[in-house]
PDB file of N, CA and C in Angstrom:
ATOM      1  N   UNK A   1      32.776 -12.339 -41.796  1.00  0.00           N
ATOM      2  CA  UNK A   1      31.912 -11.644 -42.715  1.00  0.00           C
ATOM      3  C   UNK A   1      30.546 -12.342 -42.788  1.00  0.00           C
ATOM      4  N   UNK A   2      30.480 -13.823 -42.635  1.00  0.00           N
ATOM      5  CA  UNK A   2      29.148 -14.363 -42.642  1.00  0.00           C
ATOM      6  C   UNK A   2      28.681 -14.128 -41.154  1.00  0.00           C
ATOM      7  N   UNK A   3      29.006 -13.762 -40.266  1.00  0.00           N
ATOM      8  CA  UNK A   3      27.968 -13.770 -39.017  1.00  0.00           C
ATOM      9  C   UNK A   3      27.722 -12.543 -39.307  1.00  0.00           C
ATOM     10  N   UNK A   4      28.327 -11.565 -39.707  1.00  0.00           N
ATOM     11  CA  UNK A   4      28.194 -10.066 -39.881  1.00  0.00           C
ATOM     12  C   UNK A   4      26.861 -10.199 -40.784  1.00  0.00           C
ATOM     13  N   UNK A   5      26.650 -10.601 -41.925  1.00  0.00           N
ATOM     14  CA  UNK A   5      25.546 -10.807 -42.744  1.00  0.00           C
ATOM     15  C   UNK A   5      24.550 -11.300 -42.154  1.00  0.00           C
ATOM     16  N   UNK A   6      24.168 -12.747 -41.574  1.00  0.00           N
ATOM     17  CA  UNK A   6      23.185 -13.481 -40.924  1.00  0.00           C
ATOM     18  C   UNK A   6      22.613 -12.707 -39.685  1.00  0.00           C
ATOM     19  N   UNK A   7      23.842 -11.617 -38.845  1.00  0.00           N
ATOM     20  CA  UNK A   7      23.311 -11.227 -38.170  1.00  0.00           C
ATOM     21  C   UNK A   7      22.239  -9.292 -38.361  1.00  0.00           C
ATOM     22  N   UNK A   8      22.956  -9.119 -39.900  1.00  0.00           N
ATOM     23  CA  UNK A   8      22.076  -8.352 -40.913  1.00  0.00           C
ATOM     24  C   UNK A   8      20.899  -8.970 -40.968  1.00  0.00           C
ATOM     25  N   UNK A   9      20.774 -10.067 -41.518  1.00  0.00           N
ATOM     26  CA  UNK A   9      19.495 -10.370 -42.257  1.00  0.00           C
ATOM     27  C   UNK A   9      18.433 -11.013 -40.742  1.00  0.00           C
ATOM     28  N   UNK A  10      19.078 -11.100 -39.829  1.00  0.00           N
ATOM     29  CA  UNK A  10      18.277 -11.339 -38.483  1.00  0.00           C
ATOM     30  C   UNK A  10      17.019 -10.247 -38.584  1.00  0.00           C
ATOM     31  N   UNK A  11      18.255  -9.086 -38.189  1.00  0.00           N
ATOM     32  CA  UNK A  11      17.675  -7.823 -38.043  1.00  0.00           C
ATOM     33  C   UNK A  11      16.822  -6.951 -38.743  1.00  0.00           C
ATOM     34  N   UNK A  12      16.895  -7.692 -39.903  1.00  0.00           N
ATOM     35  CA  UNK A  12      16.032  -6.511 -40.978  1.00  0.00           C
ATOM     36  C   UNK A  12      14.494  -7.764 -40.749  1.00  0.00           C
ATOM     37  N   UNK A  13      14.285  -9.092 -40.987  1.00  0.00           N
ATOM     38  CA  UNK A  13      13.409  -9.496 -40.138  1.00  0.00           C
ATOM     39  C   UNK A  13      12.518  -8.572 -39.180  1.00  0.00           C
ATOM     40  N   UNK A  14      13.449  -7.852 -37.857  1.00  0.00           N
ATOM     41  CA  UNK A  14      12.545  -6.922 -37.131  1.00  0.00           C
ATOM     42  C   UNK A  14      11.893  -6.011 -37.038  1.00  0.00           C
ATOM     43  N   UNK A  15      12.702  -5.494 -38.610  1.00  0.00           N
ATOM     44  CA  UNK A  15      12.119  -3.977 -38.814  1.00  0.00           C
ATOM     45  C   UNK A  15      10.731  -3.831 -39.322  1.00  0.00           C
ATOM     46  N   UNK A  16       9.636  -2.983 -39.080  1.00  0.00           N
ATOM     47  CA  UNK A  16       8.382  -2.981 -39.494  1.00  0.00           C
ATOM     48  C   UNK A  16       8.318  -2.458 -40.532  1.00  0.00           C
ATOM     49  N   UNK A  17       7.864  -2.839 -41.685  1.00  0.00           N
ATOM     50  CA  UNK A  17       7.990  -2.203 -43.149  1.00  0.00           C
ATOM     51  C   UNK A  17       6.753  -1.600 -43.249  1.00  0.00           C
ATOM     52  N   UNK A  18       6.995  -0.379 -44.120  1.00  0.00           N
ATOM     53  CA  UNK A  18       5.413   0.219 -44.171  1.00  0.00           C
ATOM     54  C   UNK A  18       4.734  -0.100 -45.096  1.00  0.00           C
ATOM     55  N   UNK A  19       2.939  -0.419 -44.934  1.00  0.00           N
ATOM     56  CA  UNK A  19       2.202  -0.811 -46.266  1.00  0.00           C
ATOM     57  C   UNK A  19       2.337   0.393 -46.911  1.00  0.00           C
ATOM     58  N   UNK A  20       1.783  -0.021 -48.075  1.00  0.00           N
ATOM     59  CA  UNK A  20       1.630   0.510 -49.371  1.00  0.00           C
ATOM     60  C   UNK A  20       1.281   1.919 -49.378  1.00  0.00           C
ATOM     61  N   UNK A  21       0.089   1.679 -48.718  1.00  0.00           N
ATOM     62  CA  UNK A  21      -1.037   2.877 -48.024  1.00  0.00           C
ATOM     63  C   UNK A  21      -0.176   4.174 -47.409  1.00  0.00           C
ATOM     64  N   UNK A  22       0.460   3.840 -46.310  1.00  0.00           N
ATOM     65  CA  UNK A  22       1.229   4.553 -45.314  1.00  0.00           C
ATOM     66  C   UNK A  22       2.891   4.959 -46.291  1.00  0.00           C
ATOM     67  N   UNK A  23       3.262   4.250 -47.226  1.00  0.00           N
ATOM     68  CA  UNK A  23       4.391   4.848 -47.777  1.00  0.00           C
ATOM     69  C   UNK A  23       3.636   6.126 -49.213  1.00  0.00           C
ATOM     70  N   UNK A  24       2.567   5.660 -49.529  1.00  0.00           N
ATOM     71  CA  UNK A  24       2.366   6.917 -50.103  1.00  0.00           C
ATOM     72  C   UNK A  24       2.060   8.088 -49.387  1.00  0.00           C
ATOM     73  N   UNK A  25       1.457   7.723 -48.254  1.00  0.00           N
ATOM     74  CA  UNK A  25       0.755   8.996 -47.637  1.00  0.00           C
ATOM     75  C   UNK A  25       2.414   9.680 -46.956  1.00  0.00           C
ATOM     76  N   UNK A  26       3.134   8.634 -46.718  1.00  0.00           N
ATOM     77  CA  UNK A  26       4.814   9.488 -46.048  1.00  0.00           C
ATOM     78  C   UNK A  26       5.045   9.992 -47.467  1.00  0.00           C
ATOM     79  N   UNK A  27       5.223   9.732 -48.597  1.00  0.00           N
ATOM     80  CA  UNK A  27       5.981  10.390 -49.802  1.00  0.00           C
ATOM     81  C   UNK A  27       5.288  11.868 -50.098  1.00  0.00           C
ATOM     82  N   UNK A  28       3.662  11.717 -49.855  1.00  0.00           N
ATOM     83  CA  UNK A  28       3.317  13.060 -50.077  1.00  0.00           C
ATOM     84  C   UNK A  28       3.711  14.543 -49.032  1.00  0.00           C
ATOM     85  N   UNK A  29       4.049  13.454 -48.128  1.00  0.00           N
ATOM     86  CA  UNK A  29       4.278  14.378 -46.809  1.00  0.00           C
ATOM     87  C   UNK A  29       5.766  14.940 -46.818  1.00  0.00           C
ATOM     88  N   UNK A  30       6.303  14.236 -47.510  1.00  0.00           N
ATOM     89  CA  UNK A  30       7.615  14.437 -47.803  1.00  0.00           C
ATOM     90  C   UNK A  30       7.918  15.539 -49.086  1.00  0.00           C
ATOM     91  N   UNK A  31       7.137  15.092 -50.014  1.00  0.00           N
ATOM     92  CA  UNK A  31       6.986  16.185 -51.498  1.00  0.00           C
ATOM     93  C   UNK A  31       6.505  17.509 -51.068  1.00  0.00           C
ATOM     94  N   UNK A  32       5.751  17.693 -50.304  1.00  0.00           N
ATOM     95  CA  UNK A  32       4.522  19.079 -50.211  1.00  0.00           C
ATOM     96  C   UNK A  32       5.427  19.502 -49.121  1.00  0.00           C
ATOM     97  N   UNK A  33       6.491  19.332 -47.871  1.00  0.00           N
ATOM     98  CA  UNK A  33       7.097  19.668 -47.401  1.00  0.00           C
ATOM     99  C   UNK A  33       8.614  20.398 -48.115  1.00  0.00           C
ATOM    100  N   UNK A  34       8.663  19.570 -48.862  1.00  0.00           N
ATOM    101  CA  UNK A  34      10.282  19.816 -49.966  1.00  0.00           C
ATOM    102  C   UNK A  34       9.707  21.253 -50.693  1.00  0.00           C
ATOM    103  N   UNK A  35       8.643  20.838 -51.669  1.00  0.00           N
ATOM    104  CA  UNK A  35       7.973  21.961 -52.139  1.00  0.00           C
ATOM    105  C   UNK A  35       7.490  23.376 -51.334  1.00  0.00           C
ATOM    106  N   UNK A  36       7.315  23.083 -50.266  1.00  0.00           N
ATOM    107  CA  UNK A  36       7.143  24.273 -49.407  1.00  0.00           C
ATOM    108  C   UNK A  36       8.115  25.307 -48.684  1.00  0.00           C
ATOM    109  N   UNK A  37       9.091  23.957 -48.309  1.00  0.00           N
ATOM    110  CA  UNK A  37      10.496  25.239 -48.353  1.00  0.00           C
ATOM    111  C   UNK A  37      11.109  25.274 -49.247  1.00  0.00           C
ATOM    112  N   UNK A  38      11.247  24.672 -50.551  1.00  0.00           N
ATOM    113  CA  UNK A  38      11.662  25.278 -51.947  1.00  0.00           C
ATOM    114  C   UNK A  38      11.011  27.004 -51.968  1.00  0.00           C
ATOM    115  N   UNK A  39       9.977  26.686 -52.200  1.00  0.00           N
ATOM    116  CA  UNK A  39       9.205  28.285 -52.336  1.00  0.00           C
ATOM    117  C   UNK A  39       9.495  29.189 -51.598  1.00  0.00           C
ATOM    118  N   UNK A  40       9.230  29.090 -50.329  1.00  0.00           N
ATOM    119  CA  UNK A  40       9.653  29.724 -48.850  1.00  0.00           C
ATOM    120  C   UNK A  40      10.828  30.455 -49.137  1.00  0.00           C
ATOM    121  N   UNK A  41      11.879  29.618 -50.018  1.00  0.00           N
ATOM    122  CA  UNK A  41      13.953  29.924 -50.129  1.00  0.00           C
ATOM    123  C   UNK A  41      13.881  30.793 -51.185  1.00  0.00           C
ATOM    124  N   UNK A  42      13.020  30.111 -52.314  1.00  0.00           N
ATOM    125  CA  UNK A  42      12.862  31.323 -53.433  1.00  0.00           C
ATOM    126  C   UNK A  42      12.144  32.198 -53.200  1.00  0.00           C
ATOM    127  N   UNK A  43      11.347  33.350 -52.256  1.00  0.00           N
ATOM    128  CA  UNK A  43      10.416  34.081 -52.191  1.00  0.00           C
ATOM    129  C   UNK A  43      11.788  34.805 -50.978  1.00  0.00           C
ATOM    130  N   UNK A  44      12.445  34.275 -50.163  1.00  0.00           N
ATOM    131  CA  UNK A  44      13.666  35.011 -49.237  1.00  0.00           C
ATOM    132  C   UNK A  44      14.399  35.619 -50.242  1.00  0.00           C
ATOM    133  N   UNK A  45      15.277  34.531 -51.197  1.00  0.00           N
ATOM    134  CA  UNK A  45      16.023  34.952 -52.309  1.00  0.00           C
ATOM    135  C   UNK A  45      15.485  35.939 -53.105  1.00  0.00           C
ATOM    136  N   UNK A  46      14.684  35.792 -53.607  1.00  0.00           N
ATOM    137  CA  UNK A  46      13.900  37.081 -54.553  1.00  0.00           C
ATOM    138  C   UNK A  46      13.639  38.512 -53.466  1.00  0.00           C
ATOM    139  N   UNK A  47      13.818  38.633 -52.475  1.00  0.00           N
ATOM    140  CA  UNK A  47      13.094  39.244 -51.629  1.00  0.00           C
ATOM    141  C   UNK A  47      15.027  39.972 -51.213  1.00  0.00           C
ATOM    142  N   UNK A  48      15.583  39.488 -50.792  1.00  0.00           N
ATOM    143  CA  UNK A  48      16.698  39.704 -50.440  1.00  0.00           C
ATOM    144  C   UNK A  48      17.458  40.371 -52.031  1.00  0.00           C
ATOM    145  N   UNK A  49      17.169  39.757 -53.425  1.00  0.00           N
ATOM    146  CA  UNK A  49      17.656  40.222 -54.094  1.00  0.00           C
ATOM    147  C   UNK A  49      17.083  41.738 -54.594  1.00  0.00           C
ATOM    148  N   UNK A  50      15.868  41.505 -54.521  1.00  0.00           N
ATOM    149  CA  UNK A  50      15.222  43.027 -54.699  1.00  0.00           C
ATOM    150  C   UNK A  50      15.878  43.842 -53.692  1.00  0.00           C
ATOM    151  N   UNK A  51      15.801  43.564 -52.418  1.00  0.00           N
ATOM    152  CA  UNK A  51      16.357  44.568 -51.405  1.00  0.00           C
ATOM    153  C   UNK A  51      17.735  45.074 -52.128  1.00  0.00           C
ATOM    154  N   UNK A  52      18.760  44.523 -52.104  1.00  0.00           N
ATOM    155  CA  UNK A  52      20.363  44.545 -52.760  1.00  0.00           C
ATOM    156  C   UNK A  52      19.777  45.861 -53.682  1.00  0.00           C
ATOM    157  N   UNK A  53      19.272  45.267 -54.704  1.00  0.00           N
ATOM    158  CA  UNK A  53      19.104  46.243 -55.879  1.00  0.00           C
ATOM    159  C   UNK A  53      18.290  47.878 -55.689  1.00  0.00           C
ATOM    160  N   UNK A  54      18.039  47.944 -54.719  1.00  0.00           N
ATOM    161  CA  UNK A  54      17.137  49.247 -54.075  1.00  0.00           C
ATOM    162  C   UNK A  54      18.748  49.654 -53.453  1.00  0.00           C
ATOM    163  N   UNK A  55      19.523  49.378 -52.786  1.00  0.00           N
ATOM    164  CA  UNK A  55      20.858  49.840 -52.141  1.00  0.00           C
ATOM    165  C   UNK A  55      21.570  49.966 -53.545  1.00  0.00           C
TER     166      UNK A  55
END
């Protein structure tokens, strides 16, 4: 279990962490994407439910 760990904490060492800068600009990219097919699903749904209700 300890080489399993040491050889964890080697590895995270390698990984490139993102500045500050670059993790906000990924979070917005991430929000305005979520938000966009949120809307997209509700405008199908509303759209599909109107149809139903015309049949």
């Amino acid at each position: 279990m300890f080489k399993f760990l040491k050889n964890v904490s080697r590895e995270m060492k390698k990984v490139s962490w993102p500045t500050g800068k670059e993790l906000r600009s990924y979070t917005v990219i991430v929000l305005t994407t979520v938000i966009l097919i949120a809307i997209f699903f509700f405008i199908v749904d509303f759209g599909i439910s109107q149809l139903l209700e015309l049949l």
